[in-house]
N, C-alpha and C. Protein backbone atom coordinates (compact mmCIF):
# COMPACT_ATOMS: atom_id res chain seq x y z
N UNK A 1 240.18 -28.91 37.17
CA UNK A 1 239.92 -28.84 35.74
C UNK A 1 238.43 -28.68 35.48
N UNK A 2 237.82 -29.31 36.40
CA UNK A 2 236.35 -29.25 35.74
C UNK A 2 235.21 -27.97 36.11
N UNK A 3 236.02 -27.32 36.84
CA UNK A 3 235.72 -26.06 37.20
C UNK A 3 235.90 -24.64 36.22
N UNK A 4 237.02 -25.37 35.91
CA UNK A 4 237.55 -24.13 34.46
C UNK A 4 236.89 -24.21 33.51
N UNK A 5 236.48 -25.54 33.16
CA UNK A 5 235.70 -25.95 32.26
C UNK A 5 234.29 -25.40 32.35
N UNK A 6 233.77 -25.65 33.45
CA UNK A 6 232.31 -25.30 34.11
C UNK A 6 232.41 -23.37 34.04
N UNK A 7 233.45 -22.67 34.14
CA UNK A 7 233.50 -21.30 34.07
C UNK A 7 233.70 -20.77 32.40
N UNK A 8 234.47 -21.38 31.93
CA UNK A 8 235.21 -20.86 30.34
C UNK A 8 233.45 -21.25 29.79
N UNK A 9 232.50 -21.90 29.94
CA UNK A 9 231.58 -22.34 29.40
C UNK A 9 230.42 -21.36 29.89
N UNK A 10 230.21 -21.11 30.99
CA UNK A 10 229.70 -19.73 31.35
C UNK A 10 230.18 -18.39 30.74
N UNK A 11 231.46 -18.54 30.62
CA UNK A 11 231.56 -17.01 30.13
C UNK A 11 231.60 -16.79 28.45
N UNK A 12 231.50 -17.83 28.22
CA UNK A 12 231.23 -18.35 26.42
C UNK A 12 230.08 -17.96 26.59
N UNK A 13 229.26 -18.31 27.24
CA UNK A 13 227.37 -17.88 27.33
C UNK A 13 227.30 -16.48 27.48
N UNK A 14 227.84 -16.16 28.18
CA UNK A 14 227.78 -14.91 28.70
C UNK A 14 228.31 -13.50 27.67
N UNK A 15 229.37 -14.05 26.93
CA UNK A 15 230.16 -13.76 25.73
C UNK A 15 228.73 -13.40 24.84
N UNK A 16 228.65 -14.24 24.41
CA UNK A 16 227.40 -14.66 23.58
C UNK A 16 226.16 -14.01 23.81
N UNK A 17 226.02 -13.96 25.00
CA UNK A 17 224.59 -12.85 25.36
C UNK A 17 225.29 -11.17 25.16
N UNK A 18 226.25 -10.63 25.41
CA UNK A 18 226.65 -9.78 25.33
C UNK A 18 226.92 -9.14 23.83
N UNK A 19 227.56 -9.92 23.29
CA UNK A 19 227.52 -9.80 21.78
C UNK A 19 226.09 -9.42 20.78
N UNK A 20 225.21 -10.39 21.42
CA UNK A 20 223.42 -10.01 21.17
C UNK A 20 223.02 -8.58 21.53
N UNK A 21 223.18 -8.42 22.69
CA UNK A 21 222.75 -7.42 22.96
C UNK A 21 223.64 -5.92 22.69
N UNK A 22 224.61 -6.15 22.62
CA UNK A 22 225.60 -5.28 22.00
C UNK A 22 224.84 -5.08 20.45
N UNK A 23 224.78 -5.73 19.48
CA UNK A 23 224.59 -5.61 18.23
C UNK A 23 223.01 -5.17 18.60
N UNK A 24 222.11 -5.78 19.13
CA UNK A 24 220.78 -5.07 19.14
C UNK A 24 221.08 -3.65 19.85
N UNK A 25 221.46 -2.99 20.52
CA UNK A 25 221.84 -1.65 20.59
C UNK A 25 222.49 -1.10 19.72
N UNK A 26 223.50 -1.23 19.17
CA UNK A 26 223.81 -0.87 18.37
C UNK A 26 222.70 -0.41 16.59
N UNK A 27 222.47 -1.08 16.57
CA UNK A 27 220.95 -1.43 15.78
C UNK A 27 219.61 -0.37 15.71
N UNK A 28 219.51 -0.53 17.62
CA UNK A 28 218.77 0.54 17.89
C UNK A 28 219.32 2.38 17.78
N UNK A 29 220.90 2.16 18.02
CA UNK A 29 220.94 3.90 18.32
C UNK A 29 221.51 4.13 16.77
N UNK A 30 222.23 3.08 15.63
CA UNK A 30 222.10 4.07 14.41
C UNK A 30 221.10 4.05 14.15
N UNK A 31 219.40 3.43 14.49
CA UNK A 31 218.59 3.74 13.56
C UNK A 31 217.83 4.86 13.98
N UNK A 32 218.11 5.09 15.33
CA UNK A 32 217.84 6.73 16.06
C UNK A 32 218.57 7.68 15.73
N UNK A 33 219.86 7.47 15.25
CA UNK A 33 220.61 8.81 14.54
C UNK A 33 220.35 8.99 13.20
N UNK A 34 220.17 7.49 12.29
CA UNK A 34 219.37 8.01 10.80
C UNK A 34 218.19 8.72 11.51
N UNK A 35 217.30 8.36 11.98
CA UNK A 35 215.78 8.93 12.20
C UNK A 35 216.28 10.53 12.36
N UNK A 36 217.28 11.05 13.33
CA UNK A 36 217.14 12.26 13.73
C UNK A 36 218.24 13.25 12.68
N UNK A 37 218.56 12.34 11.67
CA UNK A 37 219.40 12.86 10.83
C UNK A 37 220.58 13.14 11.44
N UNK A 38 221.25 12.62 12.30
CA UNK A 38 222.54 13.56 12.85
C UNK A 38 223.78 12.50 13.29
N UNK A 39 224.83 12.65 12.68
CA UNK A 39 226.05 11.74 12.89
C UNK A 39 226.93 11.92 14.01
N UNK A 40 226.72 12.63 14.65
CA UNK A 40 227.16 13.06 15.94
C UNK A 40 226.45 13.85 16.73
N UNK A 41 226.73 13.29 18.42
CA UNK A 41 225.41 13.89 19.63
C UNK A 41 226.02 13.38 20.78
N UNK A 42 225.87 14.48 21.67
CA UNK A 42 225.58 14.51 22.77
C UNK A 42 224.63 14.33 23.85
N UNK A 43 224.91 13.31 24.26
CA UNK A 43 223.66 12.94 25.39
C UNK A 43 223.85 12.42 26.86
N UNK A 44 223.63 12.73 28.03
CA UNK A 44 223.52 12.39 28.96
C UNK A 44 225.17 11.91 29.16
N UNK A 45 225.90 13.05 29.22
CA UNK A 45 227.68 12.52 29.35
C UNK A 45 228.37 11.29 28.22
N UNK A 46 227.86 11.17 27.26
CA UNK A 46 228.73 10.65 25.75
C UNK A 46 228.09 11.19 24.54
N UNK A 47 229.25 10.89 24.39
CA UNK A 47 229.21 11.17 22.58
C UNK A 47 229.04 10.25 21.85
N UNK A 48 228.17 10.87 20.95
CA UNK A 48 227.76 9.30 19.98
C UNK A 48 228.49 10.03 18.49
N UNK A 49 229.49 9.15 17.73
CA UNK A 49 229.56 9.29 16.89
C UNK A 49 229.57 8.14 15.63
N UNK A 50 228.44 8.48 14.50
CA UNK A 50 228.48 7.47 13.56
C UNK A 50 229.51 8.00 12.41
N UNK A 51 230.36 6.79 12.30
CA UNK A 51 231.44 6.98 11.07
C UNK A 51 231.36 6.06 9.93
N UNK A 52 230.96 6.69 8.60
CA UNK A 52 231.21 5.72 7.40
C UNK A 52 232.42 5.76 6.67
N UNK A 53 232.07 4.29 6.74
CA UNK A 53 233.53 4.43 5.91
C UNK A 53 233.07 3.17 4.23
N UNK A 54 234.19 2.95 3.17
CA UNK A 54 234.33 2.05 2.34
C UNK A 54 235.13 1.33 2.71
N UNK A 55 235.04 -0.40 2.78
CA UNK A 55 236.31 -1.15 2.45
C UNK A 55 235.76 -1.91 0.79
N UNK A 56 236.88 -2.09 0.90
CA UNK A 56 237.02 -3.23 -0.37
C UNK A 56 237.28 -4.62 -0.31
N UNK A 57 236.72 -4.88 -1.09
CA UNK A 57 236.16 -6.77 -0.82
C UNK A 57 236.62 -7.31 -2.15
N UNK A 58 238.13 -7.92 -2.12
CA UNK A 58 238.46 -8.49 -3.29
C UNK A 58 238.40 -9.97 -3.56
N UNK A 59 237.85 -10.19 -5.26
CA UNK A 59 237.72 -11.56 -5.18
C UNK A 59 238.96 -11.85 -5.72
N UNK A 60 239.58 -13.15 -4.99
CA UNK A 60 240.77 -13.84 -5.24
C UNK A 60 241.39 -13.84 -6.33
N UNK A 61 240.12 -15.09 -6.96
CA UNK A 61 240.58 -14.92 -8.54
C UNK A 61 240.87 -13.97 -9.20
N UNK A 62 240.28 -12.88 -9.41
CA UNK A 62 240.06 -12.11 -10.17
C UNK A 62 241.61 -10.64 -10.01
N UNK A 63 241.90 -10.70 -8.96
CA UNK A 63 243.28 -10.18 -8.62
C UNK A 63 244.29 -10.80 -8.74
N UNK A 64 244.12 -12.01 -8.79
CA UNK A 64 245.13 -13.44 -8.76
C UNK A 64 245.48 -13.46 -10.58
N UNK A 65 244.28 -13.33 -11.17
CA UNK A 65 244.67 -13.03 -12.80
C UNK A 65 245.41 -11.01 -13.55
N UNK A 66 244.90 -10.53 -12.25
CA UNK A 66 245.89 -9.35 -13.11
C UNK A 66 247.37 -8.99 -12.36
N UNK A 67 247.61 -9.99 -11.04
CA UNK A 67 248.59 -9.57 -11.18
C UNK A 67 249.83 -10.27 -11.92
N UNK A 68 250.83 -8.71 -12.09
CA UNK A 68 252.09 -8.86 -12.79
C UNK A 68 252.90 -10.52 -12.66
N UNK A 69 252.87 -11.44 -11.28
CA UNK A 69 253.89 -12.23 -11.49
C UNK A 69 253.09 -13.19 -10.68
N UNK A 70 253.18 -14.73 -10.54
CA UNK A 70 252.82 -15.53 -9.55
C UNK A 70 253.56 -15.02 -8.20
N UNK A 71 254.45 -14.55 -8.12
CA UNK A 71 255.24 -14.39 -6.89
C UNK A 71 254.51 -13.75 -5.86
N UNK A 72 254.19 -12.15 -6.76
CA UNK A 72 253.52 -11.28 -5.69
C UNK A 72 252.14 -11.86 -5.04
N UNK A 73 251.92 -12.71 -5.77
CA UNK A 73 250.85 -13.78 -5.30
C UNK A 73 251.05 -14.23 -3.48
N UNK A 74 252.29 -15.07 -4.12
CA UNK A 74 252.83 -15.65 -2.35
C UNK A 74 252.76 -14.40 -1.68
N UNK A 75 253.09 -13.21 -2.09
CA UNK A 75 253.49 -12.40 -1.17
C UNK A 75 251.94 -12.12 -0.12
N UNK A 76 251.19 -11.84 -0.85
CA UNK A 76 249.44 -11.70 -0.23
C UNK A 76 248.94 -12.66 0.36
N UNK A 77 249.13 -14.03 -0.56
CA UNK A 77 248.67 -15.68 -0.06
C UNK A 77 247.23 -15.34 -0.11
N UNK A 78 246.30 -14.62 0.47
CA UNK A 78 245.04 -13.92 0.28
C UNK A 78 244.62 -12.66 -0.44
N UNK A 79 243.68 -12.41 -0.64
CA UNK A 79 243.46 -11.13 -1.00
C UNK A 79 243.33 -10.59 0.14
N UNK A 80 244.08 -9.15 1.29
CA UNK A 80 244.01 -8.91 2.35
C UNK A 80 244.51 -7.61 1.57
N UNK A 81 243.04 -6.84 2.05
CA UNK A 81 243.13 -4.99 1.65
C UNK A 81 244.63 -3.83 2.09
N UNK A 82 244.83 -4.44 2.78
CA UNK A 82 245.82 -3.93 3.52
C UNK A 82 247.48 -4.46 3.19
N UNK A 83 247.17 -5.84 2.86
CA UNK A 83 248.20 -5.89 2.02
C UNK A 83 248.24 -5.10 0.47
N UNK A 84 247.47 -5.86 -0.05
CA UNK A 84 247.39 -4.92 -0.89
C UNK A 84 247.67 -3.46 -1.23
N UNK A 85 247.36 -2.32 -0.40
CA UNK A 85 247.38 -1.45 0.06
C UNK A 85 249.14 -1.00 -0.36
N UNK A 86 249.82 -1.90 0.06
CA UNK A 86 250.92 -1.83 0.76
C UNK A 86 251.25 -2.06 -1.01
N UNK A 87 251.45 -3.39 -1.57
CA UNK A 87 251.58 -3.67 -2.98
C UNK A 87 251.42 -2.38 -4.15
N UNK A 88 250.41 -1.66 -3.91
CA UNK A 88 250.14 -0.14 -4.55
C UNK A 88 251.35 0.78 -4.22
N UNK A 89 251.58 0.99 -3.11
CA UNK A 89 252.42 1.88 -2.46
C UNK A 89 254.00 1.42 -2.73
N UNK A 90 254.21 0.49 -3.15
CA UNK A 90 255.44 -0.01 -3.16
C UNK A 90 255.63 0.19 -4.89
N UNK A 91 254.83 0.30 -5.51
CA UNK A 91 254.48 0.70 -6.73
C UNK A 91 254.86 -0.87 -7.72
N UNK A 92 254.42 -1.85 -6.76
CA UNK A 92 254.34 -3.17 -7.29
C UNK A 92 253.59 -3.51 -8.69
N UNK A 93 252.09 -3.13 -8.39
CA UNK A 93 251.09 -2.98 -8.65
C UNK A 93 250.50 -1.36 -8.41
N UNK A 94 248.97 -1.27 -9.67
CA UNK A 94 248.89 -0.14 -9.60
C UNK A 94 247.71 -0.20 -9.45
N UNK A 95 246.52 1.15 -9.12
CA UNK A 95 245.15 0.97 -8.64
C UNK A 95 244.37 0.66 -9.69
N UNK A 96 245.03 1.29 -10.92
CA UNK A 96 244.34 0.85 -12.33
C UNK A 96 244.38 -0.94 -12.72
N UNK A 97 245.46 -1.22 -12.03
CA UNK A 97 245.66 -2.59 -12.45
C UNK A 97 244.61 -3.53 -11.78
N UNK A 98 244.34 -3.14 -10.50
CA UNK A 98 243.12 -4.25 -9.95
C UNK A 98 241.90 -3.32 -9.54
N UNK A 99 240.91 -2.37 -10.60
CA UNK A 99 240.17 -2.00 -10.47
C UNK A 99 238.45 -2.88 -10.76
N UNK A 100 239.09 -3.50 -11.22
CA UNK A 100 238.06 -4.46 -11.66
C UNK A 100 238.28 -5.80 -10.44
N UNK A 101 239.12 -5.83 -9.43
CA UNK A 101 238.81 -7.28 -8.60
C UNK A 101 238.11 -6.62 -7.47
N UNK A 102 237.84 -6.35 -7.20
CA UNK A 102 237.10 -6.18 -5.69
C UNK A 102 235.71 -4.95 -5.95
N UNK A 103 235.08 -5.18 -4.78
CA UNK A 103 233.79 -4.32 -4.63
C UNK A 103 233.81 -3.81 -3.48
N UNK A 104 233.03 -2.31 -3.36
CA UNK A 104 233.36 -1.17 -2.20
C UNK A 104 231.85 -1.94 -1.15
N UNK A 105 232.52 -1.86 -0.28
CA UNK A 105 231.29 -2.75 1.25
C UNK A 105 231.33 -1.08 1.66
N UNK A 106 229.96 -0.55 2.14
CA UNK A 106 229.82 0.81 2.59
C UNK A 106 229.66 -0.12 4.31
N UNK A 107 230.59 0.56 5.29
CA UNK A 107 230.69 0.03 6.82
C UNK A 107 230.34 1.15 7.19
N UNK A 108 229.67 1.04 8.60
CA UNK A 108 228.94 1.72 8.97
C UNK A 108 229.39 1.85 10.68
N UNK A 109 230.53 2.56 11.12
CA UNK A 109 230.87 2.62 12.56
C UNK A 109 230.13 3.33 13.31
N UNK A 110 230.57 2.58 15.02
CA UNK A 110 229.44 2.96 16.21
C UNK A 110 230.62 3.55 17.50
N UNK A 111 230.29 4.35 17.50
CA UNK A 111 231.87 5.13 18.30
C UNK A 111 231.24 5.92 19.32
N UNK A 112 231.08 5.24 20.65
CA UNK A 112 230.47 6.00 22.13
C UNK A 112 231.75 6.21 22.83
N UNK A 113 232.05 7.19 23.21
CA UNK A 113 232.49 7.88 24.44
C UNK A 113 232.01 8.58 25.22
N UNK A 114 232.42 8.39 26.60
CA UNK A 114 232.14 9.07 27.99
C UNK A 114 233.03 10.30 27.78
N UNK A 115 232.31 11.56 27.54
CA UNK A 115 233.07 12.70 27.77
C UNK A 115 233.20 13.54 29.25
């Protein structure tokens, strides 16, 4: 046991340094593709591609008051985009109806492949 312990705790560290340095690269090569203006490149056998995208960031309350019934409420339990998503499509709810709960987050993807 105290070995697993002594390893799961190393690789938590190790986790943790990786994650750092992952995000500081990351950091470094979109701010080399803003600099060179270009969302996709080839270099030294990968491809770098930067992808933007929008999500939406809804506040609870504020969707929790337009929708149609307490029920569809349970049905979400959260505000979760994707449920939601689904609530639109089912023609539960409509996009006009919760245009006012949530705000657009501009995300910013980091997509390397070995070609």
């Amino acid at each position: 046991m105290d070995k697993k312990i002594k390893r799961y705790y190393k690789l938590k560290k190790q986790q943790k340094e990786i994650e750092q340095e992952l995000s500081s690269l990351r950091s470094e090569i979109l701010s080399l593709c803003a600099d060179q203006k270009v969302a996709e490149q080839e270099l030294g056998g990968y491809k770098v591609k930067i992808i933007s995208q929008e999500r939406k960031e809804f506040d609870d309350n504020k969707l929790y008051s337009v929708l149609p019934d307490p029920a569809v409420w349970r049905m979400l339990s959260k505000a979760d985009p994707a449920k939601v998503a689904s609530l639109i499509h089912l023609n539960i709810i409509t996009d006009d109806t919760i245009k006012d709960t949530f705000t657009v987050k501009k995300v910013t993807l980091l997509q390397v492949d070995k070609i």
